[in-house]
Each structure stands twice: as structure tokens, then as C-alpha cells.
N, C-alpha and C. Protein backbone atom coordinates (compact mmCIF):
# COMPACT_ATOMS: atom_id res chain seq x y z
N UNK A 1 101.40 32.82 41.97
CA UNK A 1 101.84 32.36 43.26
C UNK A 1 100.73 31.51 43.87
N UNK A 2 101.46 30.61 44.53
CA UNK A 2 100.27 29.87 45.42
C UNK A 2 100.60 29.68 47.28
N UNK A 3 99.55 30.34 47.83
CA UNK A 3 99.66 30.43 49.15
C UNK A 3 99.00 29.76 50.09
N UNK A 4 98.65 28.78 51.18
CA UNK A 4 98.32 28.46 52.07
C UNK A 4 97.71 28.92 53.14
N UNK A 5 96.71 28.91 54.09
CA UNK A 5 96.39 29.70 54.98
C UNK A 5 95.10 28.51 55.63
N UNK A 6 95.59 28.42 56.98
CA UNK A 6 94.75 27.83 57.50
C UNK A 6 92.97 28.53 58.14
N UNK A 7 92.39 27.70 57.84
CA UNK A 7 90.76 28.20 57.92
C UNK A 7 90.52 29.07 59.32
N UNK A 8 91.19 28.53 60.41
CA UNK A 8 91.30 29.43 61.81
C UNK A 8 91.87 30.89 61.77
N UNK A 9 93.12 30.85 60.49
CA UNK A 9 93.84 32.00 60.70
C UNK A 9 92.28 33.27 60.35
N UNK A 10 93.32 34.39 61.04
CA UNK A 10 91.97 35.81 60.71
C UNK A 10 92.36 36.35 59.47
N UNK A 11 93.77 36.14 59.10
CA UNK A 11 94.16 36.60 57.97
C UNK A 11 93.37 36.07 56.79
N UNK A 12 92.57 34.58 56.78
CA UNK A 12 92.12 34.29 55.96
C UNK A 12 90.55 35.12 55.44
N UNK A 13 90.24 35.48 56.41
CA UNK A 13 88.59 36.49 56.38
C UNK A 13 89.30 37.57 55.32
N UNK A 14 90.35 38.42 55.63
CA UNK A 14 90.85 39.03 54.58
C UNK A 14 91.14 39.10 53.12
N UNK A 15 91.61 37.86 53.06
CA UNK A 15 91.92 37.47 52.02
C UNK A 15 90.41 36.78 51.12
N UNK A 16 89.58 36.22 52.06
CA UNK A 16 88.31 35.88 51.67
C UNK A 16 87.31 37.22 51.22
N UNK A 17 87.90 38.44 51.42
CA UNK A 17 87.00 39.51 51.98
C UNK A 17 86.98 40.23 49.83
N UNK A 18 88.20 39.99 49.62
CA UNK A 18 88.22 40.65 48.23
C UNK A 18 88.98 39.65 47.15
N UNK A 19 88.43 40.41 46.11
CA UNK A 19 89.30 40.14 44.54
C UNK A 19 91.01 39.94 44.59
N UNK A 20 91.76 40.91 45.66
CA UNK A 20 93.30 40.53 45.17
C UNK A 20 93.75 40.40 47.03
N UNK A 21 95.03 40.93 47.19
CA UNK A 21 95.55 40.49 48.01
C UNK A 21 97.09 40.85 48.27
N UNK A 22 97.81 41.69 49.30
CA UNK A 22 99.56 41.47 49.13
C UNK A 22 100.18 40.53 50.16
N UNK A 23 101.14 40.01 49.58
CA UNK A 23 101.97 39.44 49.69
C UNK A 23 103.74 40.41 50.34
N UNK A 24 103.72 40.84 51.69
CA UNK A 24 104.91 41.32 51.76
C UNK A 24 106.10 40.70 52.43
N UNK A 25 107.36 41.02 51.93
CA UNK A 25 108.91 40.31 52.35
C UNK A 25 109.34 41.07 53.05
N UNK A 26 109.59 40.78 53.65
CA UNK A 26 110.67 41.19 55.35
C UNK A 26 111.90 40.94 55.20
N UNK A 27 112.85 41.72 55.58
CA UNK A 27 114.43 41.63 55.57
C UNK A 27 114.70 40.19 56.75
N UNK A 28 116.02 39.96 56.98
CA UNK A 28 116.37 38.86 58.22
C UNK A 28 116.38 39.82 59.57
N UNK A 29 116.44 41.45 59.71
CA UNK A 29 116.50 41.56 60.52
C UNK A 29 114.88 41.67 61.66
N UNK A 30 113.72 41.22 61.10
CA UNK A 30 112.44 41.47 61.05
C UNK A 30 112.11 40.30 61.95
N UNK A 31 113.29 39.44 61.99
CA UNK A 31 112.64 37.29 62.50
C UNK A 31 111.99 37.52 63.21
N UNK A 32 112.58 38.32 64.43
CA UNK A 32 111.56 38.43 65.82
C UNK A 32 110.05 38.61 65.69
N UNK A 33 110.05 40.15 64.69
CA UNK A 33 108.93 40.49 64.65
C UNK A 33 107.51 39.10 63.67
N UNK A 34 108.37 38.69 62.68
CA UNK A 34 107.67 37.75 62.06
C UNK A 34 107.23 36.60 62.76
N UNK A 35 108.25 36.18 64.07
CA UNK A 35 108.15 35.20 64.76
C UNK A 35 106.56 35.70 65.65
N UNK A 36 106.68 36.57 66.44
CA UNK A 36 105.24 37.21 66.85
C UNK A 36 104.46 37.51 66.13
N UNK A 37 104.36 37.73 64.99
CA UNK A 37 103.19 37.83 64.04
C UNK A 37 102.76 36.46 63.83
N UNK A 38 103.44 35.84 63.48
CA UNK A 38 103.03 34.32 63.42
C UNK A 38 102.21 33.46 64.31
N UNK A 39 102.53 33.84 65.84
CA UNK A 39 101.85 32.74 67.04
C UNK A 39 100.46 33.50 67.83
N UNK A 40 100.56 34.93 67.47
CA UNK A 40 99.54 35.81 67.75
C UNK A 40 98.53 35.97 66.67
N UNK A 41 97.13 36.10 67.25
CA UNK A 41 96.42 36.16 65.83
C UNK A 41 95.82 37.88 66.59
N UNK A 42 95.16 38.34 65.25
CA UNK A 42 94.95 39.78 65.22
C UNK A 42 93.65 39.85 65.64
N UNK A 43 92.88 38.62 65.87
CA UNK A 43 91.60 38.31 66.99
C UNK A 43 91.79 38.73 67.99
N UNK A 44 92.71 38.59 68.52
CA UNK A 44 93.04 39.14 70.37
C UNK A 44 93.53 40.03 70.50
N UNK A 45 94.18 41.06 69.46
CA UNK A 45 94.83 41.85 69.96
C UNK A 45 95.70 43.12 68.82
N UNK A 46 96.10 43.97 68.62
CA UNK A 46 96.29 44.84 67.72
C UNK A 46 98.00 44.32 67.51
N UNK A 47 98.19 43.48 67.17
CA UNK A 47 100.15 42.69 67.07
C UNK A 47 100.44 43.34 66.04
N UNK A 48 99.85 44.16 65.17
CA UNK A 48 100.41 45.09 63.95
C UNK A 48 101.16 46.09 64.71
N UNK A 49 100.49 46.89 65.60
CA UNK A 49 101.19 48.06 66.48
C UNK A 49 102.39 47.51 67.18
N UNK A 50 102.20 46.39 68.19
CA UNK A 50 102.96 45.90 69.11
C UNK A 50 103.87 45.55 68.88
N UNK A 51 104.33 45.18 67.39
CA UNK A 51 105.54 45.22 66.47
C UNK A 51 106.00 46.08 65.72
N UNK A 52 105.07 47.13 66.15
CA UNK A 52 105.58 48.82 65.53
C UNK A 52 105.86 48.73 64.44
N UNK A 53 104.61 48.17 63.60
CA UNK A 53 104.61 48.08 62.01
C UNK A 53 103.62 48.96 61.57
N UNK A 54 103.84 49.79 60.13
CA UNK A 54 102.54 50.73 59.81
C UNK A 54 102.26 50.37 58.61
N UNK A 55 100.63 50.38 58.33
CA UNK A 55 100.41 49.88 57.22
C UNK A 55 100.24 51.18 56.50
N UNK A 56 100.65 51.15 55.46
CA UNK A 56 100.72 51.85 53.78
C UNK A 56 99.79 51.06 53.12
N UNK A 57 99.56 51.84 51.84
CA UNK A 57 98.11 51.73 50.40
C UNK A 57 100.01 51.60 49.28
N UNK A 58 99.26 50.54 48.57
CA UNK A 58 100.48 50.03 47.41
C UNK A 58 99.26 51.12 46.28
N UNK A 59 100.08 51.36 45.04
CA UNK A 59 99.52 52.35 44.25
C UNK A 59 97.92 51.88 43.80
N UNK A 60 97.47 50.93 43.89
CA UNK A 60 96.48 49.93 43.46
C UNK A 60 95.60 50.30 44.78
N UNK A 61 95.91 50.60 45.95
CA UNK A 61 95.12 50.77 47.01
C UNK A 61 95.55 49.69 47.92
N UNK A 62 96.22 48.94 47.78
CA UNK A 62 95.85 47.62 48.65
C UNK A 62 96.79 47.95 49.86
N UNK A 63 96.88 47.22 51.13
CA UNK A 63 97.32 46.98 52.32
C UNK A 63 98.91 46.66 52.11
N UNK A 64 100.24 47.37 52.77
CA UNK A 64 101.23 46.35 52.99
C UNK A 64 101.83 46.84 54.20
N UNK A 65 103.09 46.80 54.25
CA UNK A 65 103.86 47.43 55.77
C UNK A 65 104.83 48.30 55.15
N UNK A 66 105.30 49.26 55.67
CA UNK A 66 106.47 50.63 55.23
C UNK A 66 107.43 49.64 55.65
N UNK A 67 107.48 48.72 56.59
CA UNK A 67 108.92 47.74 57.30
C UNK A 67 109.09 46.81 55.95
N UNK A 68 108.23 46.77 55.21
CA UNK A 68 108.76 45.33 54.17
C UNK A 68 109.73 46.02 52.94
N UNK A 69 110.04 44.69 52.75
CA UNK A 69 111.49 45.39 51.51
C UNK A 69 110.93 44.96 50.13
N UNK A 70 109.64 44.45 49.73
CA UNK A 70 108.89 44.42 48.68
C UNK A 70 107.41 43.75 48.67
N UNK A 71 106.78 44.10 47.88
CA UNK A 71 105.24 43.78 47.91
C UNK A 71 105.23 43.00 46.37
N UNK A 72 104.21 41.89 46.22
CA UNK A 72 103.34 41.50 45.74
C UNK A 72 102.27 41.60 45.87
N UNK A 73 101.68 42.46 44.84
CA UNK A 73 99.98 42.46 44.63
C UNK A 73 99.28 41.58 43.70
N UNK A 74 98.42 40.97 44.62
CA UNK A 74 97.78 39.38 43.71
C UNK A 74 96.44 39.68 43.65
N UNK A 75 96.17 38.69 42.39
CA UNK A 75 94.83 38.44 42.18
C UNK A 75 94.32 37.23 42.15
N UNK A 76 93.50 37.23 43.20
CA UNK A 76 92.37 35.56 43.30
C UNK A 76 92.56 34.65 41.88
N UNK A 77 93.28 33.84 41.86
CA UNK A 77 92.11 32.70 40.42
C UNK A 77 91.67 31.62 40.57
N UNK A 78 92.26 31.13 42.03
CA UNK A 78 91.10 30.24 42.48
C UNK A 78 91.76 29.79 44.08
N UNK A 79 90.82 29.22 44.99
CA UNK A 79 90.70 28.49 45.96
C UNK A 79 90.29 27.23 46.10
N UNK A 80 91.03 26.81 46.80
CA UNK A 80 90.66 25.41 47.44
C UNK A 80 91.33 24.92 48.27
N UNK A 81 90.62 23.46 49.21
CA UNK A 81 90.89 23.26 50.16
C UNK A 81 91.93 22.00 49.90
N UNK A 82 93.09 21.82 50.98
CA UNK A 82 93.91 20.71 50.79
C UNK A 82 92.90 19.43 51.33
N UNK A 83 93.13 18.18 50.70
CA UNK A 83 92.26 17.15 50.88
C UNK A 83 92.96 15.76 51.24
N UNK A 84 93.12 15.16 52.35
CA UNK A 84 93.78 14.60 53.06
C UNK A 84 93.75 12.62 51.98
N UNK A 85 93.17 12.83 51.66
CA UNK A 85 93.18 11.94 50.78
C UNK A 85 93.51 11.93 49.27
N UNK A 86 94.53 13.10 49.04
CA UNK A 86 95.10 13.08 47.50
C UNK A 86 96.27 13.44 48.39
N UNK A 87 96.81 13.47 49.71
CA UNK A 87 98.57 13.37 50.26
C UNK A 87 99.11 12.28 49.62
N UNK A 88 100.25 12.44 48.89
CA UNK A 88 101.06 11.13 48.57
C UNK A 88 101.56 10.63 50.09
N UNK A 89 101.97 11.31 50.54
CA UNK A 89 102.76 10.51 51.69
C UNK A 89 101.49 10.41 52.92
N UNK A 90 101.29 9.48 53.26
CA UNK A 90 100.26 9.25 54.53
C UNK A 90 100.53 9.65 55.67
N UNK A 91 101.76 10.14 55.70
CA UNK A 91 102.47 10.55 57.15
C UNK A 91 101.99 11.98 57.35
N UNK A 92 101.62 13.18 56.04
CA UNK A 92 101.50 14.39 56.41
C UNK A 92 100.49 14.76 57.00
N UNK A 93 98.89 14.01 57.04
CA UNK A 93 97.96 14.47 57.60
C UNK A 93 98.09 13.81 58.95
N UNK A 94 98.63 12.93 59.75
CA UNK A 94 98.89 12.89 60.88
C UNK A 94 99.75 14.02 61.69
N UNK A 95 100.95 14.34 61.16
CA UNK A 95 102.40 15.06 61.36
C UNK A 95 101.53 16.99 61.36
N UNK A 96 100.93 16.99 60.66
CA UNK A 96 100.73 18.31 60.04
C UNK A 96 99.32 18.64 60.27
N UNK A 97 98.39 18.09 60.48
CA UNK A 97 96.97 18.27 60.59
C UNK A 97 96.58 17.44 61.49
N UNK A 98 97.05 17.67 63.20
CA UNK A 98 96.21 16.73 64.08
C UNK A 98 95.22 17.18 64.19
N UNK A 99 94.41 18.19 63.70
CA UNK A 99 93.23 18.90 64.49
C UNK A 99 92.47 19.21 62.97
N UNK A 100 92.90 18.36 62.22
CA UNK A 100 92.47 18.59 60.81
C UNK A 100 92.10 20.17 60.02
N UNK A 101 92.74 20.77 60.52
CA UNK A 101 92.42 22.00 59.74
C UNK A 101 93.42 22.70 58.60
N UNK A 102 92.77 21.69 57.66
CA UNK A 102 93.34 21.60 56.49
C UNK A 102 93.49 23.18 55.58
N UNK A 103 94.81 23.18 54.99
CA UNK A 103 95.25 24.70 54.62
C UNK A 103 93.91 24.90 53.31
N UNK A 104 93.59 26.43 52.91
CA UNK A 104 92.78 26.57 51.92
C UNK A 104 94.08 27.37 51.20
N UNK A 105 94.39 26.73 49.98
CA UNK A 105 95.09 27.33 49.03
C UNK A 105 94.56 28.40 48.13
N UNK A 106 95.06 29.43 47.98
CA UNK A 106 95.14 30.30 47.02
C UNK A 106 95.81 30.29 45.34
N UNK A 107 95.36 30.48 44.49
CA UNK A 107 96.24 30.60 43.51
C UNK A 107 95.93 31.56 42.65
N UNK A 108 97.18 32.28 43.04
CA UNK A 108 96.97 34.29 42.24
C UNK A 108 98.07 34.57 41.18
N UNK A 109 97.58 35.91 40.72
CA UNK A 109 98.62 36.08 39.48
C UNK A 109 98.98 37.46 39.94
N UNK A 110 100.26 37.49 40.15
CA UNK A 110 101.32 39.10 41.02
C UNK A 110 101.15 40.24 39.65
N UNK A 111 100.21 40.59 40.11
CA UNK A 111 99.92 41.85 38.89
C UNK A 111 100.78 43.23 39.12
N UNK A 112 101.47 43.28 40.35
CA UNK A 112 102.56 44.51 40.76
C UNK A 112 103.49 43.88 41.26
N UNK A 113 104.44 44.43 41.45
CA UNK A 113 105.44 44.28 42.35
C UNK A 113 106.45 45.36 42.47
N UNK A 114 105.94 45.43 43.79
CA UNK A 114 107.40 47.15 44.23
C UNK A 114 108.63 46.52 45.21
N UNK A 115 109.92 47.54 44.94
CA UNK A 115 110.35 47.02 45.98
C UNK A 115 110.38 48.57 47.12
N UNK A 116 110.13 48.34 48.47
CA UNK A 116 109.42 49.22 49.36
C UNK A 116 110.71 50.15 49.32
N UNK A 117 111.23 51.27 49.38
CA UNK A 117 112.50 52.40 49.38
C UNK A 117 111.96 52.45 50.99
N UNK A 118 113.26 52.62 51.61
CA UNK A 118 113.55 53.16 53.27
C UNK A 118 114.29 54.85 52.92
């Protein structure tokens, strides 16, 4: 899998912090909550609780939510940063990066995958 994450997000210190990483899916009835996870960062404020989400250990140890309906557990194989000068289209680093903070890509290999039982 390959994932995106901008250098501001806090999620990225995490993901910077170790060797692997999960990846969890949310049902459609979750939008709201995903929608607030998204515009809130976990710098200001505990938005894991405030969306009355609990984190669980996947058998490997790692981090996910009891609310998700499956996990991917990844492993690092490399990083890097998107580079505004290999965009084919010239329009995306205007449209997508006014403040230039270009995504740092991930690229992992899903060494588990559960799907979460309710």
C-alpha cells in the first residue's frame, strides 16, 4: 500500500515513530465521525474520545479502533517526499499545495489483515 500524509499532520510523528503502522476502515455509518477526525488534529485536543472511539492492540501489538470494520497492519519500505517538479500536470501544485506542504509518501507491505467482529 501506498499512503500520503502531510508533514503538519501529528499522525505523521507516529507513523515516523516506528517500523510498521495500521491502516483502519470505517463503515459509511462513521462519515461524521471521520469527517471530525479529519479537520481536528490530536495536537489540540483528545478527538479520539470526543468521537467515542477506543483504541485496541491488533495481535502484533499495534494501535487500531474496536469502531473499524478491518485493519491493515503495515510495514515501512520506504518514504518520500512528493516533489513539485516531477507533477505531470502543473495545475496540482498550485490547486493542492498553496502552502507547499508537500505529502510524505509511505510505501508498506500489509503483513495482517483482520476484519474487526462487533
Amino acid at each position: 500500500v501506498t499512503v500520503g500524509i502531510r508533514p503538519q499532520r501529528f499522525t505523521k510523528e507516529f507513523v515516523d515513530a516506528g517500523d510498521t503502522f495500521t491502516l483502519t476502515f470505517f463503515d459509511g455509518e462513521r462519515k461524521q465521525e471521520m469527517g471530525y477526525l479529519g479537520k481536528v488534529s490530536g495536537r489540540d485536543e483528545d478527538k479520539i474520545s470526543k468521537v467515542n472511539f477506543h483504541v485496541v492492540e491488533t495481535e502484533e501489538g499495534e494501535p487500531t479502533f474496536e469502531e473499524g470494520t478491518m485493519v491493515f497492519v503495515c510495514k515501512k519500505l520506504m518514504e518520500t517526499q512528493l516533489n513539485p517538479e516531477e507533477f505531470i500536470d502543473p495545475e496540482v501544485d498550485g490547486r493542492w499545495y498553496p502552502e507547499k506542504d508537500y505529502h510524505h509518501m509511505y510505501t508498506a507491505e500489509v503483513v495482517a489483515a483482520y476484519r474487526i467482529e462487533k
